[in-house]
N, C-alpha and C. Protein backbone atom coordinates (compact mmCIF):
# COMPACT_ATOMS: atom_id res chain seq x y z
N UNK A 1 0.83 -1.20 0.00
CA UNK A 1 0.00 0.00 0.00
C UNK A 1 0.86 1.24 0.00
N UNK A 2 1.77 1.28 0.91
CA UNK A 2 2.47 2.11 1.27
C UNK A 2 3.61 2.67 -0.03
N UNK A 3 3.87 1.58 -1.07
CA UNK A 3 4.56 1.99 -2.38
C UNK A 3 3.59 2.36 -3.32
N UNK A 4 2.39 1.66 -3.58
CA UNK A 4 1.00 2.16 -4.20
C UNK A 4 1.04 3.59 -4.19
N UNK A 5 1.03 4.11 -3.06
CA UNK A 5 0.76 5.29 -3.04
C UNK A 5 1.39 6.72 -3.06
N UNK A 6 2.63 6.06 -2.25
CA UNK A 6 3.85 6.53 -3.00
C UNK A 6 4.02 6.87 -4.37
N UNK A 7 3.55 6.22 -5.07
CA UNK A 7 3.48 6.26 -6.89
C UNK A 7 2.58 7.40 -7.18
N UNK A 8 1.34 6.80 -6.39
CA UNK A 8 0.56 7.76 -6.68
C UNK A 8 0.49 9.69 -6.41
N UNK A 9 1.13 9.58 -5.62
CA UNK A 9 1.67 10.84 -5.08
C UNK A 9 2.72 11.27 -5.62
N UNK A 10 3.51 10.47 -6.39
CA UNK A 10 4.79 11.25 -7.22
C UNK A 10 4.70 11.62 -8.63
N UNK A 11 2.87 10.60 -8.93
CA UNK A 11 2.95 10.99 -10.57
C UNK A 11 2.02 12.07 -10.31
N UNK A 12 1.09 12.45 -8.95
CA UNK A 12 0.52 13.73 -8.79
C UNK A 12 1.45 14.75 -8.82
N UNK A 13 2.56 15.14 -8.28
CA UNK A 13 3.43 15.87 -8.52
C UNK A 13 4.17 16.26 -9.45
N UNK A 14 4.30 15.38 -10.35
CA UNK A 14 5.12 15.47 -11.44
C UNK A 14 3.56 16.39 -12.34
N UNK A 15 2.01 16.03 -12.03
CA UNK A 15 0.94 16.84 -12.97
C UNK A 15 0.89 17.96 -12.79
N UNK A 16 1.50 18.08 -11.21
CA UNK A 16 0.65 19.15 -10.78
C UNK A 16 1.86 20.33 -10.94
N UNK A 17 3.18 20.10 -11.22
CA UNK A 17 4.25 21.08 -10.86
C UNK A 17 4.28 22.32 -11.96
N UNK A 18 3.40 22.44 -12.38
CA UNK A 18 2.37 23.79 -13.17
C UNK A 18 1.68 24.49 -12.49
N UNK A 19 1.20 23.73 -11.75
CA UNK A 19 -0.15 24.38 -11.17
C UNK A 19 0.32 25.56 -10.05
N UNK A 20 -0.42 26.75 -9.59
CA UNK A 20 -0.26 27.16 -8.84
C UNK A 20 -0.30 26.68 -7.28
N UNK A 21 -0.03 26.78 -6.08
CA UNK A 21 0.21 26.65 -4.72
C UNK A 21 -0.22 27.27 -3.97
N UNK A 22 -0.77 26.87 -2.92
CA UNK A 22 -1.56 27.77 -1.62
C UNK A 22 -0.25 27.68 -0.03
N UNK A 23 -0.71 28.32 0.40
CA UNK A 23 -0.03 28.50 1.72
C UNK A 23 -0.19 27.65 3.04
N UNK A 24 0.51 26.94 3.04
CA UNK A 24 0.58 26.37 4.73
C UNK A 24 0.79 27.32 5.82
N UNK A 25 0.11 27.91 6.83
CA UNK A 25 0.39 28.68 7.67
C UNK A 25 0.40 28.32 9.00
N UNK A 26 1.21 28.30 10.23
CA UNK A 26 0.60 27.94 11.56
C UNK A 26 0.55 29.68 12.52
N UNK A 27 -0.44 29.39 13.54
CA UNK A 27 -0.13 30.44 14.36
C UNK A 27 0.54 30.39 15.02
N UNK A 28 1.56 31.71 15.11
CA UNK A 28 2.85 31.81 15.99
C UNK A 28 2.45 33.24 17.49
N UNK A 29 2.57 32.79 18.31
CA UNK A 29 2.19 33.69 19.50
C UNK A 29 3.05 34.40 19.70
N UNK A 30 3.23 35.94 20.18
CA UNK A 30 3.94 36.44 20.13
C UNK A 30 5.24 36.63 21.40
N UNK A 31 6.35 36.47 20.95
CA UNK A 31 7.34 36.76 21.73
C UNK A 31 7.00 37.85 22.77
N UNK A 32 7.99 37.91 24.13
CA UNK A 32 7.80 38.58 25.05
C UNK A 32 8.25 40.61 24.50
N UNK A 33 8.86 40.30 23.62
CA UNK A 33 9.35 41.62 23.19
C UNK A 33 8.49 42.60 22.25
N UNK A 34 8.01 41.30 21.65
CA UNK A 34 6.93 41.67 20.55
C UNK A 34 5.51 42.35 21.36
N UNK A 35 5.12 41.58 22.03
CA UNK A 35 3.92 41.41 23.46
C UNK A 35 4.02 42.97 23.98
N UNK A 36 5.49 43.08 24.31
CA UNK A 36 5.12 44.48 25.07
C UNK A 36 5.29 45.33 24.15
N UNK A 37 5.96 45.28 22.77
CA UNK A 37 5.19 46.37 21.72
C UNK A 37 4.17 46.36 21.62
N UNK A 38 3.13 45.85 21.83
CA UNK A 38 1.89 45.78 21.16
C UNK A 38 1.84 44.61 20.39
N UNK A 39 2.11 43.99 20.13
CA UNK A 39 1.96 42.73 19.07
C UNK A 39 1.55 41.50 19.05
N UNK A 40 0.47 41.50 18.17
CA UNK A 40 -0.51 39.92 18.70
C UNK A 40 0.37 39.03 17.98
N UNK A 41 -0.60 37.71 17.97
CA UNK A 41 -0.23 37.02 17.40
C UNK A 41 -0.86 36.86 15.84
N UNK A 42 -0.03 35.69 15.20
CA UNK A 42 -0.10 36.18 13.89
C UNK A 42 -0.04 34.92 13.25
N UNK A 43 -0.38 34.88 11.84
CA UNK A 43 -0.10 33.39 11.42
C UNK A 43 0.91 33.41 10.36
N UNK A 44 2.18 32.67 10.39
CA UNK A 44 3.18 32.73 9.37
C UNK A 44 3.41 31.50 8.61
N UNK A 45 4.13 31.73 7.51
CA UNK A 45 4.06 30.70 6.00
C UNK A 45 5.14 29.60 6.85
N UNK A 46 4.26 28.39 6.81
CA UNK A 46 5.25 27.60 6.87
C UNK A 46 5.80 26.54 5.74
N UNK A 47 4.80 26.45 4.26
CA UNK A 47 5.21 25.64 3.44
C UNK A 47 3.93 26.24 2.13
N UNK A 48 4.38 25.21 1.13
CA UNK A 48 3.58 25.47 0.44
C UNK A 48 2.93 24.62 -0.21
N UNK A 49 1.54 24.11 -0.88
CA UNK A 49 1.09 22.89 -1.41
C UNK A 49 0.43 22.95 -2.79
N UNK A 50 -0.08 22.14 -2.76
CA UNK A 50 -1.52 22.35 -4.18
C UNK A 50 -2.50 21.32 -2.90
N UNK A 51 -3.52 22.23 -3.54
CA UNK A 51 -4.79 21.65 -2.47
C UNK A 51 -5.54 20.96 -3.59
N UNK A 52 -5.80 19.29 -3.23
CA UNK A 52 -5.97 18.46 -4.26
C UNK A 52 -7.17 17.59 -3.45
N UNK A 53 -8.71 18.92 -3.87
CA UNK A 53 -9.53 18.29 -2.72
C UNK A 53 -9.36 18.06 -1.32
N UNK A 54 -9.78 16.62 -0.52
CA UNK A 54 -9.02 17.14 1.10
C UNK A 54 -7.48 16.94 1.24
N UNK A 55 -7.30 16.64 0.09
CA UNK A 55 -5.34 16.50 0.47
C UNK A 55 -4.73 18.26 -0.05
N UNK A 56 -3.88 18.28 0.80
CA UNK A 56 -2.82 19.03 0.63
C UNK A 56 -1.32 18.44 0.16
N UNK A 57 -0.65 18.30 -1.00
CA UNK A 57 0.54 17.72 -1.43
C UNK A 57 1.46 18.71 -1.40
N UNK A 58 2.65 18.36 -0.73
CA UNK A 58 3.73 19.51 -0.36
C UNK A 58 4.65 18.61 -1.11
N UNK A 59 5.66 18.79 -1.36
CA UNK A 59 7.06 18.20 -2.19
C UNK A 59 7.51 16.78 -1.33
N UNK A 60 7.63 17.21 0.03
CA UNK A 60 7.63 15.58 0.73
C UNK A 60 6.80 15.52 1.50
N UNK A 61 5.47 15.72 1.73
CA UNK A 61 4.75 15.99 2.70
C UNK A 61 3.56 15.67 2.14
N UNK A 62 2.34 15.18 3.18
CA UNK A 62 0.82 15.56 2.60
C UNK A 62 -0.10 15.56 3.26
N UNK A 63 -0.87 16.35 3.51
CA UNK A 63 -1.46 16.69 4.77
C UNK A 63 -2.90 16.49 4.40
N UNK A 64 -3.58 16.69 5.60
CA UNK A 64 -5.24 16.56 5.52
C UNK A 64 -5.91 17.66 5.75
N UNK A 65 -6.46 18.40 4.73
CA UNK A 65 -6.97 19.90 4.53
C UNK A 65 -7.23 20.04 6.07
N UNK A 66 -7.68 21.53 6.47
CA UNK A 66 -7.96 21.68 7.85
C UNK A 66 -9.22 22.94 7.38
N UNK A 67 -8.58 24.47 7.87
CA UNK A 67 -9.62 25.42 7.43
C UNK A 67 -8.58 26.36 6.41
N UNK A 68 -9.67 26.44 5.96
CA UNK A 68 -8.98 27.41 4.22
C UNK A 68 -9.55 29.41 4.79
N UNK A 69 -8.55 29.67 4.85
CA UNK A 69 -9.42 31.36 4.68
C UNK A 69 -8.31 32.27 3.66
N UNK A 70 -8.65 33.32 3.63
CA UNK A 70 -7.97 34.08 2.46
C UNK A 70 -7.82 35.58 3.68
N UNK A 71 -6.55 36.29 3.61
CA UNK A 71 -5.46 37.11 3.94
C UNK A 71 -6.14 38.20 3.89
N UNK A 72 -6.79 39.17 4.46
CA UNK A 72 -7.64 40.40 4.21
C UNK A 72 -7.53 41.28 6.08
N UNK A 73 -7.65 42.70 5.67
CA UNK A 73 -8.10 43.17 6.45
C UNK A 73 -9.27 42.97 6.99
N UNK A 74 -9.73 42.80 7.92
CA UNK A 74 -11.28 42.97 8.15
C UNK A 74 -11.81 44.28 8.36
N UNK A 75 -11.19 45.40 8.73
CA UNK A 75 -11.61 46.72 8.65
C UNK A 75 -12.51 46.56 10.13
N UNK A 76 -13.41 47.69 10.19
CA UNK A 76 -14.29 47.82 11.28
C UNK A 76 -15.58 47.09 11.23
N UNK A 77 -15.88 46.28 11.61
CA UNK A 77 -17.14 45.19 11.40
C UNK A 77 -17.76 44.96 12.60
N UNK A 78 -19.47 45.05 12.86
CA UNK A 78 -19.72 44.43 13.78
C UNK A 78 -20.27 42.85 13.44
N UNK A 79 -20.07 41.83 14.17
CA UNK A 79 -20.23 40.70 13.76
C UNK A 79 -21.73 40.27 15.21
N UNK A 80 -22.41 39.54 14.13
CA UNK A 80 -23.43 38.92 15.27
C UNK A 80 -23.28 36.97 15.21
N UNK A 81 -22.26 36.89 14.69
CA UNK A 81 -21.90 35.81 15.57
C UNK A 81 -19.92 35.61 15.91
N UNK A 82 -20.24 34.97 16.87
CA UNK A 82 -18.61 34.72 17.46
C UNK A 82 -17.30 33.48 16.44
N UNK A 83 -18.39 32.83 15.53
CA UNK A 83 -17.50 32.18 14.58
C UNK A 83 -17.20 33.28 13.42
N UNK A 84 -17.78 34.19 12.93
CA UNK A 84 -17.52 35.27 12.18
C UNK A 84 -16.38 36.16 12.43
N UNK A 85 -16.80 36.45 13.94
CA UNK A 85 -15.70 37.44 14.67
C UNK A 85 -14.03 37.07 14.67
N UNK A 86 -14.10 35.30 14.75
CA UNK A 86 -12.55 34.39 14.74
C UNK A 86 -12.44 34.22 13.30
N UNK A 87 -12.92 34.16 12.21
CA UNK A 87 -12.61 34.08 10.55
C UNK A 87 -12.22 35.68 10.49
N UNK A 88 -12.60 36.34 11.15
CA UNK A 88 -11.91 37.85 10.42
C UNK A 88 -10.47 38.51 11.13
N UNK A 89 -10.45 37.82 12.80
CA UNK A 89 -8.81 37.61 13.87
C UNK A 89 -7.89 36.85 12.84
N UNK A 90 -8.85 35.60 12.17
CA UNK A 90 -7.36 34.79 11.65
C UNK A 90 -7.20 35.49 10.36
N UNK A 91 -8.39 35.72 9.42
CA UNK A 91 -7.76 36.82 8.25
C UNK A 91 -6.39 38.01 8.92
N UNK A 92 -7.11 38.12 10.09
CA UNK A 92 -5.88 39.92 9.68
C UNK A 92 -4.78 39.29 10.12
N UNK A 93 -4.71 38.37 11.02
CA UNK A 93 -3.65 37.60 11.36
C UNK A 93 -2.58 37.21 10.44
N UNK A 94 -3.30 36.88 9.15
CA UNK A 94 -2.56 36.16 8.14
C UNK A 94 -1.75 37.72 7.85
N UNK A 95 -2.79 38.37 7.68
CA UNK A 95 -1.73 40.05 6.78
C UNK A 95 -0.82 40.32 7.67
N UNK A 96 -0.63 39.88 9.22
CA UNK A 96 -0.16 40.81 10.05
C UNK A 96 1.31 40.02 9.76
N UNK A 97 1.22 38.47 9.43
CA UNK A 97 2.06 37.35 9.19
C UNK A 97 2.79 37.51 8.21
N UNK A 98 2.24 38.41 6.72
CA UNK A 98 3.38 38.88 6.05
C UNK A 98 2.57 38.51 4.45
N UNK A 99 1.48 37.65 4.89
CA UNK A 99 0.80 37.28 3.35
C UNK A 99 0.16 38.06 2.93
N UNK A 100 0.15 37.36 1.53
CA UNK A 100 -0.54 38.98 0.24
C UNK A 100 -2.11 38.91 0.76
N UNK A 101 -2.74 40.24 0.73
CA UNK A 101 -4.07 40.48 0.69
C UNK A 101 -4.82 39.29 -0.39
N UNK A 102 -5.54 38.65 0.34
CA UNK A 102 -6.47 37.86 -1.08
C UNK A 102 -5.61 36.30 -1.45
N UNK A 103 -4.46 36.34 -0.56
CA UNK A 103 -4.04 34.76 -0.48
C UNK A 103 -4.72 34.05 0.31
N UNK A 104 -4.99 32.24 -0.17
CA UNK A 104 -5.16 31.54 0.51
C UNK A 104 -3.89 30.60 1.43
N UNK A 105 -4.41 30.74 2.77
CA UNK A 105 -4.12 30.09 3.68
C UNK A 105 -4.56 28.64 4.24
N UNK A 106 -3.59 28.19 4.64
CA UNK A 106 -4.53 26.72 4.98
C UNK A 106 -4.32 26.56 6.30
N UNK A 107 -4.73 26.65 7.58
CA UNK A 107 -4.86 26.54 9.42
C UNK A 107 -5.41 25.16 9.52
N UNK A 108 -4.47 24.69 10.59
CA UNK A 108 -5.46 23.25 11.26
C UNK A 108 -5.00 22.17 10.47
N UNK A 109 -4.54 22.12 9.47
CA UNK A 109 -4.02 21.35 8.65
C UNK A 109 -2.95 20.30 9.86
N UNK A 110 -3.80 18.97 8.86
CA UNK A 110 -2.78 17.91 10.14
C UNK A 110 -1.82 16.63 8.76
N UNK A 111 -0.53 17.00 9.25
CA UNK A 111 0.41 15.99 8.43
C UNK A 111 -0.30 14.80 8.30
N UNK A 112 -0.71 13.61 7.23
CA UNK A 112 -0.29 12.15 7.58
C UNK A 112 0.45 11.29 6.92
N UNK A 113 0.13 10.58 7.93
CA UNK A 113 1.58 9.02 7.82
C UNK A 113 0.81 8.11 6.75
N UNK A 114 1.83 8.18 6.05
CA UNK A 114 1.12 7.27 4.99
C UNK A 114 1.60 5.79 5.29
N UNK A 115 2.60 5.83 5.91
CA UNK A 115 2.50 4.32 6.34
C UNK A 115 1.45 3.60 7.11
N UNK A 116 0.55 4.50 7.99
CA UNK A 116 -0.54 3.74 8.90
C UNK A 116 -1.96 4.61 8.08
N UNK A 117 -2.52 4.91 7.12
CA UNK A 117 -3.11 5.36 6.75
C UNK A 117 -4.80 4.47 7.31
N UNK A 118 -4.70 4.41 7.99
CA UNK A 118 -6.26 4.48 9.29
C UNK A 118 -6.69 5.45 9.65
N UNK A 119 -5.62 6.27 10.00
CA UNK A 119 -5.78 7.53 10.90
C UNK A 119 -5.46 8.87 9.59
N UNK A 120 -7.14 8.95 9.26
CA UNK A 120 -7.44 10.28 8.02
C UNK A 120 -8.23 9.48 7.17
N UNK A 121 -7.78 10.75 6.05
CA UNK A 121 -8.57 10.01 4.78
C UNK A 121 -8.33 8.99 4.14
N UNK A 122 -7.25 8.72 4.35
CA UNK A 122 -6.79 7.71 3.47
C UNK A 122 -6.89 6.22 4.43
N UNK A 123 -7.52 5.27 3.23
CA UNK A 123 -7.67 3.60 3.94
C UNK A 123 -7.15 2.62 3.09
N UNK A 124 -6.74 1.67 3.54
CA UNK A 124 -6.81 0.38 2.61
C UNK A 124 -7.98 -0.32 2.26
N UNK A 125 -8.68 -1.04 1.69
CA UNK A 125 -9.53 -1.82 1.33
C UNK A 125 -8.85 -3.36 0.20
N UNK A 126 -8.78 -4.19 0.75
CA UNK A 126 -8.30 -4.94 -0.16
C UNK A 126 -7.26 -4.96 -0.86
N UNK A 127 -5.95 -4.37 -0.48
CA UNK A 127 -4.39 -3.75 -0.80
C UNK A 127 -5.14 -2.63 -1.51
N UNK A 128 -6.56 -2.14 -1.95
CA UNK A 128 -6.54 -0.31 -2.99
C UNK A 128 -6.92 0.45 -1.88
N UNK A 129 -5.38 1.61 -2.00
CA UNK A 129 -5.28 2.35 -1.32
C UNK A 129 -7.22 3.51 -1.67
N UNK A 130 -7.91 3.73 -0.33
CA UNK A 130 -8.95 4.84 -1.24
C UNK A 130 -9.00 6.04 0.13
N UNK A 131 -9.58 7.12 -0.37
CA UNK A 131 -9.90 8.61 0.45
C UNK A 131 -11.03 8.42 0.76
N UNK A 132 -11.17 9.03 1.63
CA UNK A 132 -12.42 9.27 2.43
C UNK A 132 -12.61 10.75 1.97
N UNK A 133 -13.74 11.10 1.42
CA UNK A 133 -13.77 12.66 0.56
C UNK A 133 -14.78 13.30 1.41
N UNK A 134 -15.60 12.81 1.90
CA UNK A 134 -16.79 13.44 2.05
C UNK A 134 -16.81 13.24 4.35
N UNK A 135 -17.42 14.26 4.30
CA UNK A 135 -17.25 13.90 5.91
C UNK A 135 -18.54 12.96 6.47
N UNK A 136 -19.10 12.22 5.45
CA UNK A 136 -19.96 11.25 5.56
C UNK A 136 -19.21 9.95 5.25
N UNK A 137 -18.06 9.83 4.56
CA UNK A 137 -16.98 9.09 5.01
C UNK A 137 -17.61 8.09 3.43
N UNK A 138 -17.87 8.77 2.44
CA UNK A 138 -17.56 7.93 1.12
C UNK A 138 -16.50 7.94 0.72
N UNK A 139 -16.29 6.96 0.25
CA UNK A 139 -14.91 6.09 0.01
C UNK A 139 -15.12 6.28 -1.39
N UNK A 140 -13.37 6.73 -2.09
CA UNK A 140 -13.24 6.41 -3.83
C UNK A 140 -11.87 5.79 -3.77
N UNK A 141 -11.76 5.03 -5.12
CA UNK A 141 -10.14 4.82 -5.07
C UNK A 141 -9.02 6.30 -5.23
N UNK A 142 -8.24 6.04 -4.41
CA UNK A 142 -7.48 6.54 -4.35
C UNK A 142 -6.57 7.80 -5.85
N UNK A 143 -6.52 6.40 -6.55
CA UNK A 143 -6.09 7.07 -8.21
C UNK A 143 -7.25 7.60 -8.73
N UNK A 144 -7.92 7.31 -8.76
CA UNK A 144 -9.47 8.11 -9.79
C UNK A 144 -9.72 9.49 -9.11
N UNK A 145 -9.65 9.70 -7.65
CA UNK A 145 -9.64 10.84 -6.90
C UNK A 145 -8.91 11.69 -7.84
N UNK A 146 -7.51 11.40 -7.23
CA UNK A 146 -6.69 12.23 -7.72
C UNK A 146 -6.93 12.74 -9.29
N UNK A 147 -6.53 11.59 -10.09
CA UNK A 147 -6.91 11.81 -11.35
C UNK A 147 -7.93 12.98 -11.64
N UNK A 148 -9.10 12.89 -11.34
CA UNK A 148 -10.20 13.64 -10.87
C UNK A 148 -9.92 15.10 -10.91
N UNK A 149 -9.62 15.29 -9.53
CA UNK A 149 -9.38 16.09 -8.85
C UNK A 149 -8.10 17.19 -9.55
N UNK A 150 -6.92 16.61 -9.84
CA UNK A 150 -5.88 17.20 -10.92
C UNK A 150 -6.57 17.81 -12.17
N UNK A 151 -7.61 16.49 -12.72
CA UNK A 151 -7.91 17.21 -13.82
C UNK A 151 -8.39 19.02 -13.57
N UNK A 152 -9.23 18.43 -12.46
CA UNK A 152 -10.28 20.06 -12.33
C UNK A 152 -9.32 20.90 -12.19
N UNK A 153 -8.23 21.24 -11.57
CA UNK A 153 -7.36 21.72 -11.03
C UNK A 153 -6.67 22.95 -12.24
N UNK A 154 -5.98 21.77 -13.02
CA UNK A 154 -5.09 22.39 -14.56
C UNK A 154 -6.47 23.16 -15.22
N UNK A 155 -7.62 22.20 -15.53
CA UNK A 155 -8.32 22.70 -16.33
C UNK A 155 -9.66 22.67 -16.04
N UNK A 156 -10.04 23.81 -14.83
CA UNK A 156 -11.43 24.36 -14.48
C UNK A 156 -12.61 24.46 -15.34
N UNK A 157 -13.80 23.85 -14.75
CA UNK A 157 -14.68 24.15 -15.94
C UNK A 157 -15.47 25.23 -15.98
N UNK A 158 -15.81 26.31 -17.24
CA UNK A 158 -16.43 27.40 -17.92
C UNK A 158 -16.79 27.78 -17.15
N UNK A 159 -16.19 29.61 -15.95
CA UNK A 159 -17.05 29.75 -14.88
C UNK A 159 -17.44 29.85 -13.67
N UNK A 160 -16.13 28.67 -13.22
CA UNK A 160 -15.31 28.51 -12.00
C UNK A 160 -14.41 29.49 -11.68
């Protein structure tokens, strides 16, 4: 399984090394020096991927999407709910972190082991490696995903 997929992940890379890349970011809290300037915390670039559906593929790495937001000021807003109020902290967060206005970011994002692939999307079934896509936990093979998923990627349809 574990070379299966390996394959499969290196001929995704080799499709995808055209394509544009999104941002891995984690939040970094601020130093004691920073703190007494004034300075929150912030979220900074730690890598970069192609987001390939719930996978994230980094060069040796591949992670399991987490939350996606995009790099913006929020300006002066009143918000009437408290999940609104934390999507517009981690936006300015991202600008305060150094990313372009209107980039996507990816938070929460969790590495996996593709050697024990139980733990995420990814399962065995019968030695075919498949993803778990949906958070209702439908299962596809593994290669047709991707395949899939790459295609839309290079070549969006009319609109998108």
């Amino acid at each position: 399984m574990r070379d299966d997929v390996a394959q499969l992940l290196a001929d995704a890379r080799r499709r995808l090394a055209s394509a544009p890349r999104e941002a891995l970011g984690a939040i970094e809290e601020p130093g004691r020096v920073r703190r007494l300037l004034g300075g929150g915390a912030r979220i900074v670039r730690v890598g970069a991927v192609w987001r390939v559906g719930v996978l994230l593929i980094g060069d040796d790495a591949v992670h399991q999407e987490g939350e996606v937001l995009r790099a913006v000021d929020p300006g002066r807003r009143g918000y009437t709910a408290e999940s609104a109020r934390r999507r517009a902290e981690l936006r300015a967060m991202a600008v305060r972190g150094g990313f372009d206005r209107g980039e996507t970011v990816h938070l929460g994002w969790r590495p996996l082991d593709l050697s024990a692939p139980a733990d995420g999307p990814l399962v065995l079934d019968r030695e075919v490696p498949l993803i778990r896509w949906t958070a209702a936990g439908a299962l596809m093979p593994l290669a047709a995903y991707l395949s899939e998923r790459i295609d839309l990627l290079l070549d969006p349809p009319a609109g998108t």
